[in-house]
Protein backbone atom coordinates (compact mmCIF):
# COMPACT_ATOMS: atom_id res chain seq x y z
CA UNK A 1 -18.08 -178.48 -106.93
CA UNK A 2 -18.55 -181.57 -104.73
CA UNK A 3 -19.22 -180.71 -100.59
CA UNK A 4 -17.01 -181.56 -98.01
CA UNK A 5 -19.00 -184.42 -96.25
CA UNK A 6 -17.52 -186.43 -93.14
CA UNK A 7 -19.27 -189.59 -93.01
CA UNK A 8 -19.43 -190.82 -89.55
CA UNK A 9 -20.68 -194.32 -87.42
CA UNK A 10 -20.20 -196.12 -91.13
CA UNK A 11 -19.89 -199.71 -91.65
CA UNK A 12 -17.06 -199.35 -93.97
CA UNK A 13 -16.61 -202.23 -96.59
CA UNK A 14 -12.68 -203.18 -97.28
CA UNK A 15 -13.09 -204.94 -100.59
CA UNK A 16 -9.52 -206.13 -100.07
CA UNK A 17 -9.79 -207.89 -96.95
CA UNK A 18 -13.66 -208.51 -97.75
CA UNK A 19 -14.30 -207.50 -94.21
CA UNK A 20 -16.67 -204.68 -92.80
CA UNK A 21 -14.98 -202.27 -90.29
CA UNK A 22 -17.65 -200.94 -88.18
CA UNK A 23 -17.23 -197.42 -86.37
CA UNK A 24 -15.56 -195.62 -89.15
CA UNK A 25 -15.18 -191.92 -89.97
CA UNK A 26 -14.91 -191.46 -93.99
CA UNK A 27 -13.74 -187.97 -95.20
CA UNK A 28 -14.55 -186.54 -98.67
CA UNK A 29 -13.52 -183.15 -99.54
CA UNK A 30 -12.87 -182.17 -103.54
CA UNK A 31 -14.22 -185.35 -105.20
CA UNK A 32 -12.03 -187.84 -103.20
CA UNK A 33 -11.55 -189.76 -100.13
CA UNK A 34 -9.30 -187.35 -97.62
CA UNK A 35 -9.31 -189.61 -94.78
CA UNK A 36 -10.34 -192.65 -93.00
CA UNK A 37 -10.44 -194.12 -89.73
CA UNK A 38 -12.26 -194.06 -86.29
CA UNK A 39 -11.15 -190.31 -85.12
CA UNK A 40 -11.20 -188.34 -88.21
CA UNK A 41 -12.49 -184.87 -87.67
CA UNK A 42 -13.16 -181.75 -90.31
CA UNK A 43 -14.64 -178.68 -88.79
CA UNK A 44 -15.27 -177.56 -92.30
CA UNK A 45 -17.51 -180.67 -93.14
CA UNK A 46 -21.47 -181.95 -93.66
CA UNK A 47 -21.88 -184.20 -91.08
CA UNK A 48 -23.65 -187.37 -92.09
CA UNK A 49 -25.35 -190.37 -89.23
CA UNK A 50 -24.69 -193.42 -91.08
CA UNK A 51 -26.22 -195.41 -88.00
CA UNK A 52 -24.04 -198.55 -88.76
CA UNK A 53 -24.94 -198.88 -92.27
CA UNK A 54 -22.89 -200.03 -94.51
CA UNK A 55 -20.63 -197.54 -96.63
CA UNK A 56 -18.72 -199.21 -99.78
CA UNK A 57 -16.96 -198.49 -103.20
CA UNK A 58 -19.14 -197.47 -106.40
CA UNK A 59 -19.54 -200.76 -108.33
CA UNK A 60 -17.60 -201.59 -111.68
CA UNK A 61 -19.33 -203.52 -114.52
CA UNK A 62 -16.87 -204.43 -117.25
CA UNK A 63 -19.22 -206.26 -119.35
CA UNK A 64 -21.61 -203.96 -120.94
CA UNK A 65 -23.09 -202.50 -124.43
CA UNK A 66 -24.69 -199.00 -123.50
CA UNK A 67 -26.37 -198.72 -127.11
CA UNK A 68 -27.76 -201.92 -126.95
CA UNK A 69 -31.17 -200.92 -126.27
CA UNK A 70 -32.23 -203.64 -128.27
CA UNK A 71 -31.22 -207.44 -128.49
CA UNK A 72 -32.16 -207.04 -132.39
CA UNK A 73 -28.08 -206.11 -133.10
CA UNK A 74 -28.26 -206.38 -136.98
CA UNK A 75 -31.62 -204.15 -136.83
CA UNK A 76 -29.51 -201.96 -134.37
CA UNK A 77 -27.06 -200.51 -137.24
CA UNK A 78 -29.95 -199.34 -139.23
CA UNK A 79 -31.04 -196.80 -136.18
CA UNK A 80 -30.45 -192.88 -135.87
CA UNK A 81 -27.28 -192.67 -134.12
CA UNK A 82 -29.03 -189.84 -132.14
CA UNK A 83 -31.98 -191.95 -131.17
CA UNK A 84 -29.49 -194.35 -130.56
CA UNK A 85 -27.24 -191.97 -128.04
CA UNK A 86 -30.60 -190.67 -126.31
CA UNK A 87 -31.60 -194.36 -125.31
CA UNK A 88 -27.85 -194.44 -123.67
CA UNK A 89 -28.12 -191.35 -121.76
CA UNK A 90 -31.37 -192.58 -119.95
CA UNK A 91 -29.43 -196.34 -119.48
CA UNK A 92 -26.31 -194.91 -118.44
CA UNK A 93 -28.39 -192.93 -115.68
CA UNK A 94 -30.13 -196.33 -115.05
CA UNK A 95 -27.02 -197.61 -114.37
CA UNK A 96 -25.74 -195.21 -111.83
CA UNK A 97 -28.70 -195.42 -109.99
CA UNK A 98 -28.40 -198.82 -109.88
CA UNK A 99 -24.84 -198.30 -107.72
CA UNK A 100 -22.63 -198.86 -110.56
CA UNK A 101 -20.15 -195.62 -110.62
CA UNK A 102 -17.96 -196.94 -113.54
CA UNK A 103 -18.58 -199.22 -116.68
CA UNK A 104 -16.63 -200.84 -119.17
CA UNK A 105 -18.02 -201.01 -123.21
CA UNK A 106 -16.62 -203.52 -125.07
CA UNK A 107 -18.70 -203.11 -128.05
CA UNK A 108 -20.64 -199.46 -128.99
CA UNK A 109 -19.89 -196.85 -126.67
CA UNK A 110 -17.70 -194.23 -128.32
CA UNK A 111 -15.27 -191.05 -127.38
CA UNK A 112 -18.86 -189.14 -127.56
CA UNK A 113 -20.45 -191.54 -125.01
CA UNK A 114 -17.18 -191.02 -122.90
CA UNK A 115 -16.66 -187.39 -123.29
CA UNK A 116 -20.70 -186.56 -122.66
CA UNK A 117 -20.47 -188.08 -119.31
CA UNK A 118 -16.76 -186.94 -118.18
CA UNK A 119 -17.91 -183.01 -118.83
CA UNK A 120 -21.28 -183.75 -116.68
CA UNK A 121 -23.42 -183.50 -119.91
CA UNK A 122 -25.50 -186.51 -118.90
CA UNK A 123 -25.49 -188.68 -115.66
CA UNK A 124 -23.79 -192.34 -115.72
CA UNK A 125 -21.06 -193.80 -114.31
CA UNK A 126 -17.30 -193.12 -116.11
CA UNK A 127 -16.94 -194.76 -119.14
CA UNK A 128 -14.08 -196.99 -120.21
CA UNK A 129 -14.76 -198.05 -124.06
CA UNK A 130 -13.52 -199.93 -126.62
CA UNK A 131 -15.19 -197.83 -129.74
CA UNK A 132 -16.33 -200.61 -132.36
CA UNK A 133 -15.48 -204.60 -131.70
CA UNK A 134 -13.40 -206.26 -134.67
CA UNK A 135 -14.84 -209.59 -136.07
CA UNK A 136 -13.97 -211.59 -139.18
CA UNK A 137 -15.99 -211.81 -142.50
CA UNK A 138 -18.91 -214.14 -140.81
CA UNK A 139 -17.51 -213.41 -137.43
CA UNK A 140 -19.63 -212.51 -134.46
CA UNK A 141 -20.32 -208.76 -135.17
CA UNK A 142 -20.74 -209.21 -138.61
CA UNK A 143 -24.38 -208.84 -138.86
CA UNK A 144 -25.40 -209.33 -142.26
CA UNK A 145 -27.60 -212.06 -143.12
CA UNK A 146 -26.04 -215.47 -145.77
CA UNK A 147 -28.01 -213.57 -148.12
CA UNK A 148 -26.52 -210.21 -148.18
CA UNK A 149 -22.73 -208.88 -149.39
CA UNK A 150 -22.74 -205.66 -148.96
CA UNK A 151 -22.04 -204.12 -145.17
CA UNK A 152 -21.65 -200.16 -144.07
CA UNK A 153 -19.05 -200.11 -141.89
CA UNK A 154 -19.29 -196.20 -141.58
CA UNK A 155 -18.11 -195.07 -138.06
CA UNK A 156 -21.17 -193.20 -137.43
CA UNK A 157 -23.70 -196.82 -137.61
CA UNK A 158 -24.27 -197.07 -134.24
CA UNK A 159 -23.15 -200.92 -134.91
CA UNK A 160 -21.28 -202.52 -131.94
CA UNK A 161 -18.71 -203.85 -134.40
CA UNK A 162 -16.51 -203.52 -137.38
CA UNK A 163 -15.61 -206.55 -139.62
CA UNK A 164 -11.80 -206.39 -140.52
CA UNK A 165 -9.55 -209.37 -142.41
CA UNK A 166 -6.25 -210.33 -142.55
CA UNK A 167 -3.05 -209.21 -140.82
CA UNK A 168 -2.98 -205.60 -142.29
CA UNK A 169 -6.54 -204.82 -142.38
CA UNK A 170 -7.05 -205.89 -138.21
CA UNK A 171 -3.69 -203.41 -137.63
CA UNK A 172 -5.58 -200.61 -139.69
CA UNK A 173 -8.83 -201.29 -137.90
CA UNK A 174 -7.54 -201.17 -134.08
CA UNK A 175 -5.51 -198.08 -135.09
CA UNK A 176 -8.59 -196.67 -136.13
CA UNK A 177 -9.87 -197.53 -132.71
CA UNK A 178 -7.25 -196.52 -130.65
CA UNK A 179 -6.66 -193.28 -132.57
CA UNK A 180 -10.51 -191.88 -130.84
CA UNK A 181 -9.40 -192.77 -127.87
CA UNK A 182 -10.41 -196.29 -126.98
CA UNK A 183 -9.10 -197.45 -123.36
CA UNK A 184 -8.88 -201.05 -125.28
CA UNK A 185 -9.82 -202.97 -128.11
CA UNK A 186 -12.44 -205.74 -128.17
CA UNK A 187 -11.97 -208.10 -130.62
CA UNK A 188 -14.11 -211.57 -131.24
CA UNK A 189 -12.12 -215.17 -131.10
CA UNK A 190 -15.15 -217.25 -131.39
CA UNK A 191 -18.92 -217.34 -132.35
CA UNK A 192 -21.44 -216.00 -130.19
CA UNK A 193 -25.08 -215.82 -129.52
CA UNK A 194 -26.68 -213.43 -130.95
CA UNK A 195 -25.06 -213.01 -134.76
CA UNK A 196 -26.77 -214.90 -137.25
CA UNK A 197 -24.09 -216.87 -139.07
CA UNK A 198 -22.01 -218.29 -137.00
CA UNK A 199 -21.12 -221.33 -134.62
CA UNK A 200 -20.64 -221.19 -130.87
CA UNK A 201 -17.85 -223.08 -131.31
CA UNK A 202 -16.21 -221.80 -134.56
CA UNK A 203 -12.67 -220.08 -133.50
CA UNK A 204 -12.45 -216.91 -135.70
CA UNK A 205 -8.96 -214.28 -136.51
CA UNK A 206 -5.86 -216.23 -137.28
CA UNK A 207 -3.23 -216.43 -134.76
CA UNK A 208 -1.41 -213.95 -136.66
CA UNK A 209 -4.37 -211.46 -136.56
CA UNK A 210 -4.63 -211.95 -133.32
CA UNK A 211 -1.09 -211.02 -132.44
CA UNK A 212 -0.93 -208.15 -135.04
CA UNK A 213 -4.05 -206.44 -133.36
CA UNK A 214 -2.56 -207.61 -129.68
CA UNK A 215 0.60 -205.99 -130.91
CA UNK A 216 -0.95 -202.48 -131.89
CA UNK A 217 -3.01 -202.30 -128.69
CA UNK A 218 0.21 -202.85 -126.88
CA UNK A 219 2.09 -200.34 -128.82
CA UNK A 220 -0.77 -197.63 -127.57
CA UNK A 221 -0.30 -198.60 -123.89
CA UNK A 222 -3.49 -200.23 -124.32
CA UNK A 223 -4.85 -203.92 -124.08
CA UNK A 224 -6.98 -206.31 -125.91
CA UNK A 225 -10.40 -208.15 -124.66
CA UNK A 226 -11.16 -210.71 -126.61
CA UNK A 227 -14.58 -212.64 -126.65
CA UNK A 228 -14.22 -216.70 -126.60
CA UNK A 229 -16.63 -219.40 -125.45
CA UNK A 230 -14.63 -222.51 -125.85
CA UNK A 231 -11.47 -223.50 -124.72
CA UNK A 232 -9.82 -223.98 -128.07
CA UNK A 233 -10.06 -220.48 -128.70
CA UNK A 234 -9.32 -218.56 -125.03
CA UNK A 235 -6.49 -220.70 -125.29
CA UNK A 236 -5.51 -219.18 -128.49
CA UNK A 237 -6.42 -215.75 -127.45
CA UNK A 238 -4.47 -215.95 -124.29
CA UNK A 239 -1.21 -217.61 -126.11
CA UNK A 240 -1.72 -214.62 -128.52
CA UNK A 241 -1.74 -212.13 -125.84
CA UNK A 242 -5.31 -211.18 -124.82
CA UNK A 243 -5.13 -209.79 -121.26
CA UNK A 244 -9.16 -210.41 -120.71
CA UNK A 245 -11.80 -213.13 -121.83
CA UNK A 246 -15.34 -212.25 -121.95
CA UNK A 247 -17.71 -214.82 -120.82
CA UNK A 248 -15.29 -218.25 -121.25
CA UNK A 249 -18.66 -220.70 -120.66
CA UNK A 250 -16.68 -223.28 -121.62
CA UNK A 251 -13.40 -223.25 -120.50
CA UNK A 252 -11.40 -225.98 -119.35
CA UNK A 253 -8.18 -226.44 -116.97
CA UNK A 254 -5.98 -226.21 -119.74
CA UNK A 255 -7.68 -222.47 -119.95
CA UNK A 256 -7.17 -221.85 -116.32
CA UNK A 257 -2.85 -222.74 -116.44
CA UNK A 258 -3.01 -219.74 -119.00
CA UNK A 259 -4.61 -217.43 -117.42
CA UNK A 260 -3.02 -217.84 -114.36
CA UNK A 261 0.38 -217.95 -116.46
CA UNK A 262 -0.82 -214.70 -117.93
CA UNK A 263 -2.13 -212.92 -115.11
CA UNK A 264 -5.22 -212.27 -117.53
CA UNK A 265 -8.39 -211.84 -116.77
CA UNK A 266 -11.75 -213.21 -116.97
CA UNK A 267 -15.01 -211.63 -117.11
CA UNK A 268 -18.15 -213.76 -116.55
CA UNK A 269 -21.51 -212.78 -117.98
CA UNK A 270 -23.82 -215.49 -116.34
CA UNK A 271 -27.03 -212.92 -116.25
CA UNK A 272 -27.18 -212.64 -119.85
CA UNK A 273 -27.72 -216.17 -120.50
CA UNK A 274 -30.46 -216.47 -117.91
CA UNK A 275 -32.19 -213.93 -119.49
CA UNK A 276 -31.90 -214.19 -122.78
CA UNK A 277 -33.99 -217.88 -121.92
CA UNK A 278 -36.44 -216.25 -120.35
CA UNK A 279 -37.64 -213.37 -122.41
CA UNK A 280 -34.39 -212.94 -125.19
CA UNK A 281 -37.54 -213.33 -127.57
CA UNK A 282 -39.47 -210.37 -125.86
CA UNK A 283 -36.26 -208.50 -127.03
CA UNK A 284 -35.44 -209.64 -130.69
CA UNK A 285 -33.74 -212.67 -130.34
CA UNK A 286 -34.39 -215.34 -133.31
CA UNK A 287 -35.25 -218.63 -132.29
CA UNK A 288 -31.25 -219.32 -133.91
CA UNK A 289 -29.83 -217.16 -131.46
CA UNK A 290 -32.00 -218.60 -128.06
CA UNK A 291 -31.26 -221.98 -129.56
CA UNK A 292 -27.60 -220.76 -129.25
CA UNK A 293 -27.89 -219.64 -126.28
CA UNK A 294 -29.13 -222.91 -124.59
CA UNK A 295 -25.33 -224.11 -125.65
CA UNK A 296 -23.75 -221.88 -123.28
CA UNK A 297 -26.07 -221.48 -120.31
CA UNK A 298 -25.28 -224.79 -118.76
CA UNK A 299 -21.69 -224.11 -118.82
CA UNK A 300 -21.03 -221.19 -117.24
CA UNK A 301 -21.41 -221.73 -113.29
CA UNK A 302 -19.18 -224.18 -113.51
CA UNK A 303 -16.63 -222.78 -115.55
CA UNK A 304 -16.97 -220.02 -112.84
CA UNK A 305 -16.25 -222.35 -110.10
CA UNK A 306 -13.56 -223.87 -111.61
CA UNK A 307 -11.87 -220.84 -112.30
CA UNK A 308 -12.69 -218.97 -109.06
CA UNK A 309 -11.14 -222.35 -107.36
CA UNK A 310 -7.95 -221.88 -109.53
CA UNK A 311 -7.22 -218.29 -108.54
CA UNK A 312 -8.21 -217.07 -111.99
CA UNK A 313 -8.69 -212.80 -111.98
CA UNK A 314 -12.47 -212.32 -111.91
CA UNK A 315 -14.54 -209.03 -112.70
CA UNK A 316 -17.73 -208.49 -112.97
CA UNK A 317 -19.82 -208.71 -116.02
CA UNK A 318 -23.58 -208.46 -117.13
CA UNK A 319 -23.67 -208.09 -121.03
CA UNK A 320 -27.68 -207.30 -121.15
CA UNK A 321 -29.22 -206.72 -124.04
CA UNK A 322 -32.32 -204.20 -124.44
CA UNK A 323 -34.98 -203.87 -121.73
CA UNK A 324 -32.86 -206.62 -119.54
CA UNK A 325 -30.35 -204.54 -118.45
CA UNK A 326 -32.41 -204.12 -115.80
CA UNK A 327 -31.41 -207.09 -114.57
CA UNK A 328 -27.70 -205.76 -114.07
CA UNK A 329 -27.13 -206.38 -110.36
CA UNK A 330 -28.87 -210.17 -110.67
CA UNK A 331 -25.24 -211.56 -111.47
CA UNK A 332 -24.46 -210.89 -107.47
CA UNK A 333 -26.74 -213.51 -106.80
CA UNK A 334 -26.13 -215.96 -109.27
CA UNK A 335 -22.28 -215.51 -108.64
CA UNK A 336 -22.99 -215.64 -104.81
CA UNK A 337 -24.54 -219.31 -105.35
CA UNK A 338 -21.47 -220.83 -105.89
CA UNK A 339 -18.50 -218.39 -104.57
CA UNK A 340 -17.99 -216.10 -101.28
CA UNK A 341 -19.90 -212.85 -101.67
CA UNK A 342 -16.30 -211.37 -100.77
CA UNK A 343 -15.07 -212.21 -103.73
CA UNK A 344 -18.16 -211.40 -105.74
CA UNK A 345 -17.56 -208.20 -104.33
CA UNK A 346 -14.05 -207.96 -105.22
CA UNK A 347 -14.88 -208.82 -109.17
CA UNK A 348 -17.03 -205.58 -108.87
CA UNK A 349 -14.18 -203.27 -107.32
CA UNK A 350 -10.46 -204.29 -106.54
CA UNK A 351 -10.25 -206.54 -109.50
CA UNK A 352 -12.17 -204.88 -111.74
CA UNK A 353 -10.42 -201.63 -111.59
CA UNK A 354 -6.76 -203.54 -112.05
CA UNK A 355 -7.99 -205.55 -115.18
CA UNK A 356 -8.95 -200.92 -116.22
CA UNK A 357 -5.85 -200.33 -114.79
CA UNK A 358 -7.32 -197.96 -112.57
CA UNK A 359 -6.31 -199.49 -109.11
CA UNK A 360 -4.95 -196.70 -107.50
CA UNK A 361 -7.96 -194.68 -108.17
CA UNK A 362 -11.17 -196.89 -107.98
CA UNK A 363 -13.07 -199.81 -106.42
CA UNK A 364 -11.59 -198.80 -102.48
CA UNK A 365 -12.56 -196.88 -99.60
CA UNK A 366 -8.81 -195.42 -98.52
CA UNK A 367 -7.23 -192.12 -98.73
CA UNK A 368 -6.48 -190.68 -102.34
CA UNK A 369 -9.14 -192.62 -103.87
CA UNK A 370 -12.22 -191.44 -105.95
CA UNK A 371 -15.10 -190.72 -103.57
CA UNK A 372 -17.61 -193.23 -105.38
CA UNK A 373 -19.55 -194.60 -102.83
CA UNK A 374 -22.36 -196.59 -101.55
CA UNK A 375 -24.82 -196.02 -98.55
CA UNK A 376 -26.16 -199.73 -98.63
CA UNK A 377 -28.99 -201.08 -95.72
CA UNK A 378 -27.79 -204.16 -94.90
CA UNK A 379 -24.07 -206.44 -95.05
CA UNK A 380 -23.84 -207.62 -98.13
CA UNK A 381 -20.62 -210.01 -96.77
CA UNK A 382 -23.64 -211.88 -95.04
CA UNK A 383 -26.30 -211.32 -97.59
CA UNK A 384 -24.99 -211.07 -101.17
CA UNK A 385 -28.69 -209.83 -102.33
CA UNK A 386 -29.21 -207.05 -100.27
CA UNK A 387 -27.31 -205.41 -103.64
CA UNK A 388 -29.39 -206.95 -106.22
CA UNK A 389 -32.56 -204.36 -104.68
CA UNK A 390 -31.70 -201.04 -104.83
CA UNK A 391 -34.94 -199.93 -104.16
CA UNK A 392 -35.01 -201.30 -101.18
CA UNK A 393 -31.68 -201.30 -99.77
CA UNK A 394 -29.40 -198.16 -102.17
CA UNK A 395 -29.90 -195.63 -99.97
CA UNK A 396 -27.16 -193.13 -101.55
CA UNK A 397 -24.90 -193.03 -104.75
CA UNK A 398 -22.26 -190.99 -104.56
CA UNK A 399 -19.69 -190.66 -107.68
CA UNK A 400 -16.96 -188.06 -107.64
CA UNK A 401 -17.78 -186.73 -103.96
CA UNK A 402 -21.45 -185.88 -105.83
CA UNK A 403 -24.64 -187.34 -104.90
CA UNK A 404 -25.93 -188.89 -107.98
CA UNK A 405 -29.28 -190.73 -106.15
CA UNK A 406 -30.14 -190.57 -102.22
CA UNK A 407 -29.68 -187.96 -100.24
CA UNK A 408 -27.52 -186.95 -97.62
CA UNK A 409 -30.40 -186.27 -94.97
C-alpha cells in the first residue's frame, strides 16, 4: 500500500497553465492526489519540507521500443525472447528513474511487458503498447535482407513488427493485435531508417489498407499510430484516419491543415536522429541506415517549429535504440531550442496523456489524479535542462503514491 504523504512549501508545476504555483500543499493518500492548495491539512499524513522545490507530474514518453536493446533490429528477432524481456525489465527501471512514470510502445512491448509491470513484478513506468507494428512486404519492419524470402512471423520473435498485405490480411493482423490487448495499433506509412530495403521516402499500405486497419482499430475503441516521414504519406495517413504521426521530419503545411482538421497528433523523435549520427554505428547501424538517417536529421526542428507555430497536438517522443536510450530526457533540450519549455512540458504530460486517452487520470497535479510525481531542484519553466540531469536535479520519483527513486527524507 502507498503512505499517506502531505507534501507541503512545494513549487507546484500546472502543466496546463505552464505556470509554477509556489506555496502549495499536495495531498496523496491511496495512490492518488486527494487534495491541493495552500491550506490543506491531514492529521493522518507523512509530512514532507519541499523547501520551494519544484513538485510536477510523472513524465510521459510516447515514442519508445522497450526491447530494443539493440539498434541491430533484424539481428533482434533472432534473440531469446527471455533475454530479450530481462534487458526490458532493467530499461524500463532505467526509465522510471529517469522521471518518466508512463510510456507508450509502438513497436515490441507486449500484454507480458504490460501485465509484469501493472502487478508490481518489475519496476517501470505503466505501459501503453501496441504489441507488433504492421509493415508491407519490403516495408519498414520487414527485416529480411533482398536476399532472403522466407520470414518467421511467430508471435513469440521478439521482432518489433509483423509484415501483413492486402486489405484482408492488415484486418486479420490488427485483430490479432488488438485481441492481446493492445491500447493501439502502430502501423508503418513510409520507409524508415533503420530497415534495410527501403526508401525514406517510399509511401507503403494502400489507402485501402490503411482504412481497413484504421477501421478495425476503431471498431475496438482503439486508435491507429502510424509512422510517416514525408508529407505525401502523413497526408495519406491522416486522410485515412490515423489519429498520431510518429516523427513527420518532413512535413509540410499542407500536413499541418490536416492535422489540425483532424485533431491528430504528432509525436516528434528529434533525439534519435542526433544520436544515431553520433554513435548509431557503436549500436548496429549499417552505414545504409546512418546514410538514411542524415536524410531526416536536418528536417526535423523545423518541421517542429512549423507545427508547434500552427497549433499542431505535440507529445513527447525519444525512439532510442540500444545503449542510447540513455539519452531519453535530451529531447527537452533540443525541443526547448526552438519552442517554450511550457509547452515542451505539456508534450510530456497534458498532451501526451489525451493523444493515451488518459487525461483525466495522468500528466496533472489536481485532485483525482494519479499521484505520479516529481521532486525536481530547480524551475524547469526557466531552465528547460534542469530535467535532462537527473542525477543532479531528480530528487524523488513517485508513481502510484510509491516512491520508485529518492526518498522522502
Amino acid at each position: 500500500m502507498s503512505e499517506t504523504v502531505l507534501f507541503v512549501d512545494a513549487a507546484v508545476l500546472d502543466t496546463v497553465a505552464g505556470v509554477l504555483v509556489d506555496g502549495q500543499r499536495v495531498l496523496v493518500r491511496d495512490g492518488a492526489i486527494a487534495a491541493v492548495g495552500a491550506e490543506v491539512e491531514a492529521s493522518d499524513a507523512r509530512v514532507v519540507d519541499l523547501g520551494g522545490r519544484t513538485l510536477m507530474p510523472g513524465l510521459i514518453d510516447c515514442h519508445v521500443h522497450v526491447n530494443a536493446h539493440t539498434a541491430d533490429l533484424a539481428g533482434l528477432g533472432d534473440q531469446s525472447p527471455a533475454y530479450v524481456a530481462v534487458k526490458a525489465a532493467i530499461e524500463l527501471r532505467e526509465m522510471l528513474g529517469r522521471g518518466f512514470t508512463t510510456v507508450r510502445d509502438p513497436g515490441g512491448a507486449d500484454f507480458g511487458i504490460h501485465d509484469a509491470v501493472a502487478e508490481g513484478l518489475i519496476d517501470g513506468p505503466r505501459v501503453f503498447f501496441g504489441g507488433k507494428a504492421l509493415s508491407q512486404t519490403g516495408g519498414h519492419v520487414d527485416m529480411r535482407p533482398r536476399g532472403r524470402a522466407v520470414s518467421d512471423d511467430h508471435h513469440c520473435c521478439p521482432d518489433l513488427g509483423l509484415v501483413c498485405d492486402g486489405v484482408d490480411g492488415v484486418r486479420k493482423a490488427a485483430r490479432e493485435q488488438l485481441r492481446t490487448g493492445a491500447h493501439h495499433v502502430k502501423i508503418m506509412l513510409s520507409g524508415g531508417v533503420a530497415s534495410p530495403t527501403d526508401r525514406i521516402d517510399s509511401t507503403q499500405f494502400s489507402v485501402e489498407e490503411i482504412r481497413a486497419i484504421v477501421e478495425e482499430a476503431e471498431a475496438a475503441n482503439r486508435y491507429v499510430a502510424g509512422h510517416a516521414y514525408t508529407a505525401r504519406a502523413i497526408n495519406r495517413g491522416l486522410e485515412a484516419g490515423v489519429r498520431s504521426i510518429e516523427h513527420g521530419n518532413l512535413l509540410d503545411r499542407s500536413s499541418l491543415d490536416l492535422f489540425l482538421e483532424h485533431d491528430a497528433f504528432l509525436v516528434p523523435t528529434l533525439v534519435t536522429y542526433r544520436r544515431m549520427s553520433i554513435e548509431g554505428a557503436d549500436y548496429g547501424l549499417s552505414p545504409a541506415n546512418l546514410a538514411k538517417n542524415e536524410i531526416v536529421l536536418g528536417a526535423g526542428l523545423k518541421a517542429l517549429e512549423l507545427a508547434h507555430e500552427a497549433g499542431v497536438n505535440l507529445c513527447y517522443g525519444s525512439d532510442l535504440l540500444g545503449g542510447m536510450r540513455k539519452h531519453q530526457l535530451d529531447e527537452f533540450a533540443i525541443r526547448g531550442a526552438v519552442i517554450p519549455a511550457a509547452d515542451v512540458i505539456r508534450s510530456a504530460t497534458v498532451t501526451a496523456a489525451r493523444l493515451l486517452g488518459e487525461e483525466d487520470r495522468i500528466g496533472r497535479i489536481s485532485p483525482g489524479f494519479a499521484a505520479d510525481l516529481l521532486v525536481v531542484d530547480g524551475d524547469p519553466l526557466a531552465d528547460i535542462d534542469v530535467l535532462t540531469d537527473p542525477g543532479t536535479n531528480l530528487d524523488l520519483v513517485m508513481q502510484g503514491g510509491k516512491v520508485k527513486a529518492g526518498t522522502l527524507g
